[in-house]
Protein backbone atom coordinates (compact mmCIF):
# COMPACT_ATOMS: atom_id res chain seq x y z
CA UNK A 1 7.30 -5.22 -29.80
CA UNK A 2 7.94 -8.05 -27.69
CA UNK A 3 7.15 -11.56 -27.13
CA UNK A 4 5.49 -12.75 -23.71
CA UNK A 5 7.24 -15.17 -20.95
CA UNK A 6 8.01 -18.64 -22.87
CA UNK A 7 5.07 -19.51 -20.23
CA UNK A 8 2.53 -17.71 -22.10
CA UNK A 9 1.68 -18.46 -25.61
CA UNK A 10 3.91 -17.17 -28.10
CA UNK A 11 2.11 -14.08 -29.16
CA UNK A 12 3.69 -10.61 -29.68
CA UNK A 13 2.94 -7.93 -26.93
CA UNK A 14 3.26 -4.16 -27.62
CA UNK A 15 6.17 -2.48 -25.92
CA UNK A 16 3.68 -1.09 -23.15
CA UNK A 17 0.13 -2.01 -22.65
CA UNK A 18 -2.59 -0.11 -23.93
CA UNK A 19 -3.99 1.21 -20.89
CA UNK A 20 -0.18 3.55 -20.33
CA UNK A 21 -1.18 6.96 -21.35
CA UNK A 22 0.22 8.95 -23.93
CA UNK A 23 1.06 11.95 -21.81
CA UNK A 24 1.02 12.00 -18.04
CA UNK A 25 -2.69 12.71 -16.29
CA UNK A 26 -3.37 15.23 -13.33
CA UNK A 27 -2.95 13.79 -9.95
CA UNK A 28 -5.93 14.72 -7.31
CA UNK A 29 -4.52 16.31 -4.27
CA UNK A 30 -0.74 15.52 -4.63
CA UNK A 31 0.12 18.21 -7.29
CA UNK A 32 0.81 20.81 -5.45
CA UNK A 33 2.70 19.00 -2.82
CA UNK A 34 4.68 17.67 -5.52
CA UNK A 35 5.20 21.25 -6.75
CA UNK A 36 6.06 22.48 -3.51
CA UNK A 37 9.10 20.20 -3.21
CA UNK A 38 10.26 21.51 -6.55
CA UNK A 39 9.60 18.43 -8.52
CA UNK A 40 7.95 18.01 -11.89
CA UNK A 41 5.97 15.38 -14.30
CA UNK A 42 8.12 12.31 -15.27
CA UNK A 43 10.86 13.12 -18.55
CA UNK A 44 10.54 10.91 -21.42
CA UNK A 45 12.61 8.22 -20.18
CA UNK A 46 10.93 7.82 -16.61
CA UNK A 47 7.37 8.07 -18.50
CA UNK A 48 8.12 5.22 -20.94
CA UNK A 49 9.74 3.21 -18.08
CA UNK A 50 6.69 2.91 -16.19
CA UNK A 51 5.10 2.14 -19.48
CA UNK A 52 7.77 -0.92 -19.84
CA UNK A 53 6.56 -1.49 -15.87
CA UNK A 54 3.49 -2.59 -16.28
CA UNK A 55 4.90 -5.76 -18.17
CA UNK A 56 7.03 -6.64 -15.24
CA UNK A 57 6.26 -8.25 -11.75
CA UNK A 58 8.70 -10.07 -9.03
CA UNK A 59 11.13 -12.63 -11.09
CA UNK A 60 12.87 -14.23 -7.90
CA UNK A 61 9.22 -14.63 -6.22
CA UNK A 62 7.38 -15.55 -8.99
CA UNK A 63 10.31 -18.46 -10.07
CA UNK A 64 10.47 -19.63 -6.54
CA UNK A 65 6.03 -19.79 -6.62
CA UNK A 66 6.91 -21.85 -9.90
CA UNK A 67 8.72 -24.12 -8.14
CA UNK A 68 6.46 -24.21 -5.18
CA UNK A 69 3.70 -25.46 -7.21
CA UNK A 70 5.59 -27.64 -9.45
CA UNK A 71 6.74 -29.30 -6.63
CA UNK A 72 3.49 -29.67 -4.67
CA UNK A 73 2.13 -27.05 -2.44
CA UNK A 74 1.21 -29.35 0.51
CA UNK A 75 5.61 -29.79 0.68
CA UNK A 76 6.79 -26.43 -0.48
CA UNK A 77 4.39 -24.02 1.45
CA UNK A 78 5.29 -25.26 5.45
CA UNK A 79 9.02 -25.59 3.89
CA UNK A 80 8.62 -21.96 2.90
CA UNK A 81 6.69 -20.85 6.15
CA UNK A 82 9.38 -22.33 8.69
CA UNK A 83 11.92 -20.50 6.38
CA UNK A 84 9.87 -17.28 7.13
CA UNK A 85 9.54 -18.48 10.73
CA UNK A 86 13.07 -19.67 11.67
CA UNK A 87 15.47 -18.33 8.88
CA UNK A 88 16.61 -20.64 6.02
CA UNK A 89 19.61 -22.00 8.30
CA UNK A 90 16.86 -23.32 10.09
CA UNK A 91 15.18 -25.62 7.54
CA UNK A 92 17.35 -29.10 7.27
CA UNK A 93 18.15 -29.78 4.00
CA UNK A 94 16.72 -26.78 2.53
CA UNK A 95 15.69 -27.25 -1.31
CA UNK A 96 18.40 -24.86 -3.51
CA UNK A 97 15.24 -22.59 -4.61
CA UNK A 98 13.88 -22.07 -1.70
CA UNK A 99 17.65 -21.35 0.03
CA UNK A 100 18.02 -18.81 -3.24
CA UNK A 101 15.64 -16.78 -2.06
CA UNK A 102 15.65 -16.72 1.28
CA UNK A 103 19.18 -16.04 1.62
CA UNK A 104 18.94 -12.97 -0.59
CA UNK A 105 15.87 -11.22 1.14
CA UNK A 106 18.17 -12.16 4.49
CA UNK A 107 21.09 -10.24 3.32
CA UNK A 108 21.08 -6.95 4.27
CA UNK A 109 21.44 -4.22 1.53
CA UNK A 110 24.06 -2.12 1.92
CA UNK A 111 22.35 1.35 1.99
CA UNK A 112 20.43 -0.37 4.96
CA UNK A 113 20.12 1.49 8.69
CA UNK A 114 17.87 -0.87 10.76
CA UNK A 115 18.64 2.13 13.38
CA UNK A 116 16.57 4.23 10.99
CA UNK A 117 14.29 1.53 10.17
CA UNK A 118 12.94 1.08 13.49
CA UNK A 119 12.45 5.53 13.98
CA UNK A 120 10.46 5.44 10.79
CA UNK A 121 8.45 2.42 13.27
CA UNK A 122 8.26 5.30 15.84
CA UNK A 123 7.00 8.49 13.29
CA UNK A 124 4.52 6.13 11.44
CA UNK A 125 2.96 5.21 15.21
CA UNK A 126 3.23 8.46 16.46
CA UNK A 127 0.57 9.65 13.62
CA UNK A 128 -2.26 8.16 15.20
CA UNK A 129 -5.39 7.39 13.96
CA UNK A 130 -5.41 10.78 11.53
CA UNK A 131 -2.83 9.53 9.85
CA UNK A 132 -4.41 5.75 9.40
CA UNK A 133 -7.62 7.86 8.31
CA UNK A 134 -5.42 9.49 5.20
CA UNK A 135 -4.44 5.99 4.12
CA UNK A 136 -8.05 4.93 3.97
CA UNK A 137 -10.05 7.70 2.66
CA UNK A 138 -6.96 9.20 0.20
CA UNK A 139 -4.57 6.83 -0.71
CA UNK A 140 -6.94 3.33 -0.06
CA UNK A 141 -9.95 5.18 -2.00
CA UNK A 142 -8.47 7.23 -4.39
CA UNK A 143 -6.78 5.13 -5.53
CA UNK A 144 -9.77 3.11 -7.36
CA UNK A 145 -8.92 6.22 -9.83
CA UNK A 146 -6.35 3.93 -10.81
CA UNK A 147 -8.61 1.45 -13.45
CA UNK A 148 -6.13 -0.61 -14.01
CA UNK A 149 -5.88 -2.23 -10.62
CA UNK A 150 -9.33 -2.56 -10.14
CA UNK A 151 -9.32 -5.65 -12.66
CA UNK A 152 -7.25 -7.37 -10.69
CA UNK A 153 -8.91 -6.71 -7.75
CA UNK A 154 -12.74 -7.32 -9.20
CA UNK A 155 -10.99 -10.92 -10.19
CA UNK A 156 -9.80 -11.67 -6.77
CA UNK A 157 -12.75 -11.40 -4.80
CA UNK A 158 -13.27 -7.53 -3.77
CA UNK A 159 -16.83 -6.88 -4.06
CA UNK A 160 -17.85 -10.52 -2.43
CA UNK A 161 -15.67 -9.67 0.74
CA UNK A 162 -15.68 -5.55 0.55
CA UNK A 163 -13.28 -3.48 -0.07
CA UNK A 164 -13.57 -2.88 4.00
CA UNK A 165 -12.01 -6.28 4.51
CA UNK A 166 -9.12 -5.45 1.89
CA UNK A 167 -8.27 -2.50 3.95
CA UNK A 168 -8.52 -4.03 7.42
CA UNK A 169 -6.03 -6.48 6.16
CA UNK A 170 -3.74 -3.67 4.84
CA UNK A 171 -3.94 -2.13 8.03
CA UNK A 172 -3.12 -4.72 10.07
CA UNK A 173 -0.56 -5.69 7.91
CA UNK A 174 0.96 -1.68 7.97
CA UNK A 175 0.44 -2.17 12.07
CA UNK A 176 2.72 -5.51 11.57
CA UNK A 177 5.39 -3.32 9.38
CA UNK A 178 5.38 0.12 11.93
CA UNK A 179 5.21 -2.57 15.28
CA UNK A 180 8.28 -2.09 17.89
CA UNK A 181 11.23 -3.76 15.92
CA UNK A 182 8.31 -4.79 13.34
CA UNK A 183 10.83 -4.87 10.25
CA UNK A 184 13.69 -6.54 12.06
CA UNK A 185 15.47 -9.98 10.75
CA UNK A 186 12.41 -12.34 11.49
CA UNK A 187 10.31 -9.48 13.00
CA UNK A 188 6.16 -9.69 12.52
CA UNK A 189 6.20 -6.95 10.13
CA UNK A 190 8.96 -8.74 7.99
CA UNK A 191 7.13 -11.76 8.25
CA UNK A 192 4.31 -9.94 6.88
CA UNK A 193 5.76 -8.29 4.34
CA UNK A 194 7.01 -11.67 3.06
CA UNK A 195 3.77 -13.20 3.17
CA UNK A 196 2.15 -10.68 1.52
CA UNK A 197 4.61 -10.73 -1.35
CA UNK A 198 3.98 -14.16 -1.73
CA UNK A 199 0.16 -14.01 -1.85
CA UNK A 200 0.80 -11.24 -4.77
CA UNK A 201 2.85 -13.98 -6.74
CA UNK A 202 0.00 -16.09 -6.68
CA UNK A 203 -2.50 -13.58 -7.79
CA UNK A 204 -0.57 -12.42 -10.48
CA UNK A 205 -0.17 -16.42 -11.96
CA UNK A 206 -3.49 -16.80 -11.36
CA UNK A 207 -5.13 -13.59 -12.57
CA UNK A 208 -2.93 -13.76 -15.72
CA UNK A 209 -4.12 -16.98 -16.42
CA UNK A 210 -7.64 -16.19 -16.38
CA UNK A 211 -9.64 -16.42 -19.62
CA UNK A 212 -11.04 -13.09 -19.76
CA UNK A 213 -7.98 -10.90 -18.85
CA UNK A 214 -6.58 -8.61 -21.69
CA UNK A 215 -3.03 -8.08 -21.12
CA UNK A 216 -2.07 -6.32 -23.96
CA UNK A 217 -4.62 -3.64 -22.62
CA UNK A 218 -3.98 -4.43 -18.77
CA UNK A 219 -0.21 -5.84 -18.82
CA UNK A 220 0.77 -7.88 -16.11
CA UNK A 221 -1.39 -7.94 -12.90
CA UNK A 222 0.48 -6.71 -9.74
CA UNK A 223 3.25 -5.24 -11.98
CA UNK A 224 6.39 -3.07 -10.36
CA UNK A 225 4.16 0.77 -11.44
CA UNK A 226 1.43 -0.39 -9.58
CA UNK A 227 3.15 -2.03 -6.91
CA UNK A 228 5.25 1.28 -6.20
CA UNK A 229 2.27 3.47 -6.02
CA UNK A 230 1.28 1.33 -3.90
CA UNK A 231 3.78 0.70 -1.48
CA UNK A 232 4.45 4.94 -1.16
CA UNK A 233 0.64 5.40 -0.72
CA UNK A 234 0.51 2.99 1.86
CA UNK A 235 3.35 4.35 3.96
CA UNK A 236 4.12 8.15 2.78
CA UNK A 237 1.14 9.42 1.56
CA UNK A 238 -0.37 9.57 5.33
CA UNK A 239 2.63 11.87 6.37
CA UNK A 240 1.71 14.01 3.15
CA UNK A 241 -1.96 14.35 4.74
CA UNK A 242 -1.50 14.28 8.11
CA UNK A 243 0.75 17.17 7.68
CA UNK A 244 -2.28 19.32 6.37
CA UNK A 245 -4.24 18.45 9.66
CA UNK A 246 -1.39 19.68 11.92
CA UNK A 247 0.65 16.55 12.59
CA UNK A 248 4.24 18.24 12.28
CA UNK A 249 7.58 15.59 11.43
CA UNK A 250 10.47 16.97 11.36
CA UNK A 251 12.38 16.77 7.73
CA UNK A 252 14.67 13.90 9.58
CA UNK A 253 11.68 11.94 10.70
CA UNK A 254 10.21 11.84 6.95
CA UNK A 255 13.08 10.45 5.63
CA UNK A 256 13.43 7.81 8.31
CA UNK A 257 9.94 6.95 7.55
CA UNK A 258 10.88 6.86 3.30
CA UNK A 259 14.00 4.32 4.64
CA UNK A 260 11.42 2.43 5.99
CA UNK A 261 9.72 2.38 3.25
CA UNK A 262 12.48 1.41 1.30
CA UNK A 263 13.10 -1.64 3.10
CA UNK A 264 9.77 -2.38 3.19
CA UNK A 265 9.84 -2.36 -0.25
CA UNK A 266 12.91 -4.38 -0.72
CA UNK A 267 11.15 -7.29 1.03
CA UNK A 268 7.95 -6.93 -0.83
CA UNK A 269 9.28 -7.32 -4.61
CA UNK A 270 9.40 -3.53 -5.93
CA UNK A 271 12.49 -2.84 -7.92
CA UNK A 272 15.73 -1.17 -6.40
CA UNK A 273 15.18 1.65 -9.43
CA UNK A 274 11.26 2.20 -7.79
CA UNK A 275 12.21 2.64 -4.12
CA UNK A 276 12.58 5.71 -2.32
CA UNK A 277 16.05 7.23 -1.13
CA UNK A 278 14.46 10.12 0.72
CA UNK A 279 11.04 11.70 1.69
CA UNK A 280 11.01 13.76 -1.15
CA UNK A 281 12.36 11.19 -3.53
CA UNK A 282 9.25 8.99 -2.09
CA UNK A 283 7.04 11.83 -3.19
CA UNK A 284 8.44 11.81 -6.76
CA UNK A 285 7.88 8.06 -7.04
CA UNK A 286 3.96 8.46 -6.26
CA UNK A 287 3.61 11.29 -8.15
CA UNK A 288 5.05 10.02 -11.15
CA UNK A 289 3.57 6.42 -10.95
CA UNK A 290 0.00 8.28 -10.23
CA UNK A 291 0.18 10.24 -13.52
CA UNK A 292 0.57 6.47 -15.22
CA UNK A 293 -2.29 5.34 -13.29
CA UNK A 294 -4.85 7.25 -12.65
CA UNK A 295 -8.07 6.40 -14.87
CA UNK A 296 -11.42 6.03 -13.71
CA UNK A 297 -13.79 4.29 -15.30
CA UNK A 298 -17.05 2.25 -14.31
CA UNK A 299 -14.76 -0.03 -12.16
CA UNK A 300 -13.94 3.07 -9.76
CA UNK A 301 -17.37 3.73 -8.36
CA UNK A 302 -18.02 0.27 -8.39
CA UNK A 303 -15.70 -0.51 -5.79
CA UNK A 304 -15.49 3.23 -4.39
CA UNK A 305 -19.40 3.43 -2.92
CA UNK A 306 -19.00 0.45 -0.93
CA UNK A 307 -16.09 1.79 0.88
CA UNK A 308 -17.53 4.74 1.28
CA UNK A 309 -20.28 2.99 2.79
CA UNK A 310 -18.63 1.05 5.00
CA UNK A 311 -18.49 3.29 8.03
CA UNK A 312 -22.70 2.23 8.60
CA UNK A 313 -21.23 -1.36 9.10
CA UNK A 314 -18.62 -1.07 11.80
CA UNK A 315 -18.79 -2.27 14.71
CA UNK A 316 -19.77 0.35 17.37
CA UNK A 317 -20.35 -0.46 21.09
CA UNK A 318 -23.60 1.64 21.31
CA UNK A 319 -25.26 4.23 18.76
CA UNK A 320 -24.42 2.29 15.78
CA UNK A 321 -26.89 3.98 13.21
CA UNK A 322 -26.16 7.80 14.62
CA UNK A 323 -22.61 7.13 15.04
CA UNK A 324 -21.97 5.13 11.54
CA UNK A 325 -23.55 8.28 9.62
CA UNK A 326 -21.21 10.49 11.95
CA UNK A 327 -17.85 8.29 10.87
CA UNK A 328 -19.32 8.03 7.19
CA UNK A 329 -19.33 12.03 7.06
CA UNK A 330 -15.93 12.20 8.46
CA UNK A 331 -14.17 10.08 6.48
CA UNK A 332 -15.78 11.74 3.35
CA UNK A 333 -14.84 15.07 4.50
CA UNK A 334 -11.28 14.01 4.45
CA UNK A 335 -11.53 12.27 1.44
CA UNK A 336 -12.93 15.19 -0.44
CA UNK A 337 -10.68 18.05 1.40
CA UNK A 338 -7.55 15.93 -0.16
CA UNK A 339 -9.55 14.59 -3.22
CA UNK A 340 -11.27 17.41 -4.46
CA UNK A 341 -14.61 17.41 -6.18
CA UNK A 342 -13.62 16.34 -9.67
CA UNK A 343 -12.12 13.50 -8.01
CA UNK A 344 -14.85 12.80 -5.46
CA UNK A 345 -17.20 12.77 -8.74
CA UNK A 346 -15.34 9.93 -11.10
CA UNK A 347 -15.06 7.70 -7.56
CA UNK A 348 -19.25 8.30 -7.52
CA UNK A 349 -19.06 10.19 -4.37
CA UNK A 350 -20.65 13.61 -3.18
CA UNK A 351 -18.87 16.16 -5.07
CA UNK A 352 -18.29 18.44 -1.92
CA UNK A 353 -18.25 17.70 1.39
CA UNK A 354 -17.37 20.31 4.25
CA UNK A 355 -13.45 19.77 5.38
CA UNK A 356 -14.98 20.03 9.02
CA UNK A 357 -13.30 16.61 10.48
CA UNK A 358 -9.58 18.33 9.12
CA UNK A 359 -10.07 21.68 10.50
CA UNK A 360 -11.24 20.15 13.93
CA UNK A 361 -8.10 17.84 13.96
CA UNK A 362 -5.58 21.05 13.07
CA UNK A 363 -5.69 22.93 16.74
CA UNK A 364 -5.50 19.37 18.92
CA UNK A 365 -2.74 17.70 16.66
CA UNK A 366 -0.94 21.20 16.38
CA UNK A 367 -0.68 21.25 20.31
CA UNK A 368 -0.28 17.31 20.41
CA UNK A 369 3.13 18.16 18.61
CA UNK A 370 4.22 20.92 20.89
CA UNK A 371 3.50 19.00 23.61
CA UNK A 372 5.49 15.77 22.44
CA UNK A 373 8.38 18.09 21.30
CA UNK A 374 8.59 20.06 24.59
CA UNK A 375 7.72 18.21 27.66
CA UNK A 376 9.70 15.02 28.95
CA UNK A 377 9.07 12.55 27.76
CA UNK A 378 6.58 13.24 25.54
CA UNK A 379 7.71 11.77 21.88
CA UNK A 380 7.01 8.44 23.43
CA UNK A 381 3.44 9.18 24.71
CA UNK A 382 2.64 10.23 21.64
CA UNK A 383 3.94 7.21 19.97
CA UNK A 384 2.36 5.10 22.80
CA UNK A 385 -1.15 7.16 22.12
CA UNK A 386 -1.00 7.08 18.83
CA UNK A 387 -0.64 3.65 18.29
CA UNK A 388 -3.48 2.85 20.73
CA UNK A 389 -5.75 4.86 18.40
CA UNK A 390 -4.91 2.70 15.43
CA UNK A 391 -5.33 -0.31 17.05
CA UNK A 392 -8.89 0.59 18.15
CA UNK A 393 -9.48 1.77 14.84
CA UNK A 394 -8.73 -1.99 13.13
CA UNK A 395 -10.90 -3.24 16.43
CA UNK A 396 -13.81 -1.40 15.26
CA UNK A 397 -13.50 -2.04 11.23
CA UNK A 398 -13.75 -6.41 12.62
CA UNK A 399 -14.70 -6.30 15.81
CA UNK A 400 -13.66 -9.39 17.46
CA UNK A 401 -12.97 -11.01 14.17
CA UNK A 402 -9.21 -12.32 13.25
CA UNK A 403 -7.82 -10.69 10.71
CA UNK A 404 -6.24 -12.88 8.43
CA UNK A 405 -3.76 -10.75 5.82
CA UNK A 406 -5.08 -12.06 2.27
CA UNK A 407 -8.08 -13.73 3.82
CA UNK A 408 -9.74 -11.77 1.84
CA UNK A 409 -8.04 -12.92 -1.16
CA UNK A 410 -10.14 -15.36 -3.64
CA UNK A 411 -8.01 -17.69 -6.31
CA UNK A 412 -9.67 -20.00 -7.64
């Protein structure tokens, strides 16, 4: 047993919350990809570790939010947002908290390869819209499986905006992270990444501090387990699926895209211990933080049907009704193909749907690669192409509306 932050009242917290599992729970669809790379369920030190997890969230973000608001937003947040800008030489006189943090998330690590960085840009683009469809209809709704995120979600506003809104802003904020130079000192994707770590502070004080949330069953909201699972699902898991439906990397390409990742991650708050040091070690990480996870119950259909449904809301230039029930079908056949029916049936989805958007996709992306790999030339059309189709792709999810990362976001 321990106690909680000298913040909270001084109560005694278990050593994990309640909602950590006894024993690790199957995974839908990543099993036997996880089995294929020759890697098994967490031991019983990684398995009580992401117990321990779920108590802890981002200590040098959350301090510097504490000082932020102790100080007075309306000074702290433009002081903070030309330090994002500029740099923290930039900002005269710089406060020491702010300059604390801002000059470690500007020193570069020394495992870092911005070189390697910016390829992982380069495969993540190249993937095209079929790889942007795995992150919405796997990792974005599956992972509703995972119960425990859901309350902080339902407390932030989800259902009043949609959960099509969250993922438009994830997406845009991804398209930020995999832009040319995107993650580079000052870059838009850094920038991003920053700002979304610091919106996830300010859930996690507020949602904590709410009167109805039970953190000895929930733990800490935005902890480090979720937060991995997370960040992978985002960024690897489409490289997982895509692979299925004939998009090829090579083995070098997936790792540059899990050093992205792990930079990525570096910026937004996960823990050196929960970042990824290869493609397959990226594949262990989700695996092992989805068998902590994973557990439906009323709060996964609740926010899973309306995603599902979203696809009758976009914004199509002509054909809206016949082509929303076309894109609904697709992106249920991929979510079920990868999902699989047990799955599909906890989220409150049809059990079964025909895989007949993947098997379309294999033949075109399967000569899409040979062509990029064997004509001049043709690695950068593809990367070109591909991230045309996921900028359409956010264009029709808002249509000419701004998207505004954490607009969605309510804290109140």
């Amino acid at each position: 047993m321990e106690y909680l932050d000298s913040r909270e009242p001084a109560t005694v917290r278990p050593a994990v919350p309640r909602r950590h599992p006894e024993s690790p729970r199957p995974v839908p669809g990543l099993r036997p990809v996880a089995l294929a790379l020759g890697l098994r369920r967490p031991d019983q030190r990684q398995w009580r570790e992401l117990g321990e997890l779920l108590w802890v969230g981002d200590e040098p973000m959350d301090r510097l939010v504490d000082w932020m608001i102790i100080e007075g937003a309306d000074h702290t947040r433009p002081l903070f947002d030309h330090a994002l800008r500029a740099g923290i030489d930039r900002v005269p006189d710089a406060p020491e908290p702010l300059r604390a943090f801002f000059t470690d998330i500007e020193t570069p690590p020394p495992w870092l390869d911005m070189a390697r960085v910016h390829q992982g840009e380069r495969v993540f683009r190249s993937g095209g819209a079929d790889g942007i469809y795995i992150a919405r209809d796997v990792s974005f709704l599956g992972g509703y499986l995972a119960s425990g995120f859901n309350k902080t979600l339902l407390r932030t506003g989800a259902l009043e905006k949609g959960p099509g809104k969250r993922f438009a802003e994830t997406l845009q904020w991804a398209l930020d992270v995999t832009s040319e130079n995107g993650m580079a000192p000052l870059g838009v994707g850094y920038r991003s990444t920053v700002r979304v770590r610091l919106i996830h502070s300010f859930v996690r004080r507020h949602v904590a501090s709410l009167p109805d949330w039970q953190a000895d069953e929930w733990g800490l909201p935005i902890n480090q387990t979720d937060m991995a699972a997370t960040l992978v699902g985002a960024l690897i898991a489409p490289f997982v699926g895509s692979m299925a439906m004939g998009i090829i990397p090579t083995p070098r390409e997936l790792d540059q895209a899990a050093h992205l990742t792990r930079y990525v991650g570096r910026l937004i708050g996960v823990q050196d211990r929960l970042l990824p040091t290869s493609f397959r070690d990226a594949v262990r990480i989700l695996y092992h933080c989805l068998t902590a996870i994973t557990n439906p119950d009323e709060t996964t259909p609740q926010l899973a049907i309306p995603m599902a449904d979203d696809p009758l809301r976009w914004h199509y230039r002509d054909f809206g009704t016949l082509r929303g029930r076309i894109a609904r079908a697709q992106h249920l056949s991929v979510a079920s193909t990868f999902l699989g029916p047990a799955a599909m049936g906890q989220l409150g989805l049809p059990r079964y749907m025909p895989p007949w958007y993947p098997l379309l996709r294999i033949p075109v992306n399967l000569a899409r690669c040979l062509a990029a790999r064997t004509l001049p030339g043709g690695m950068r059309r593809a990367e070109i192409r591909g991230r045309s189709e996921q900028e359409d792709f956010l264009r029709l999810l808002v249509g000419s509306e701004d998207v505004i990362i954490g607009g969605s976001t309510r804290i109140d």
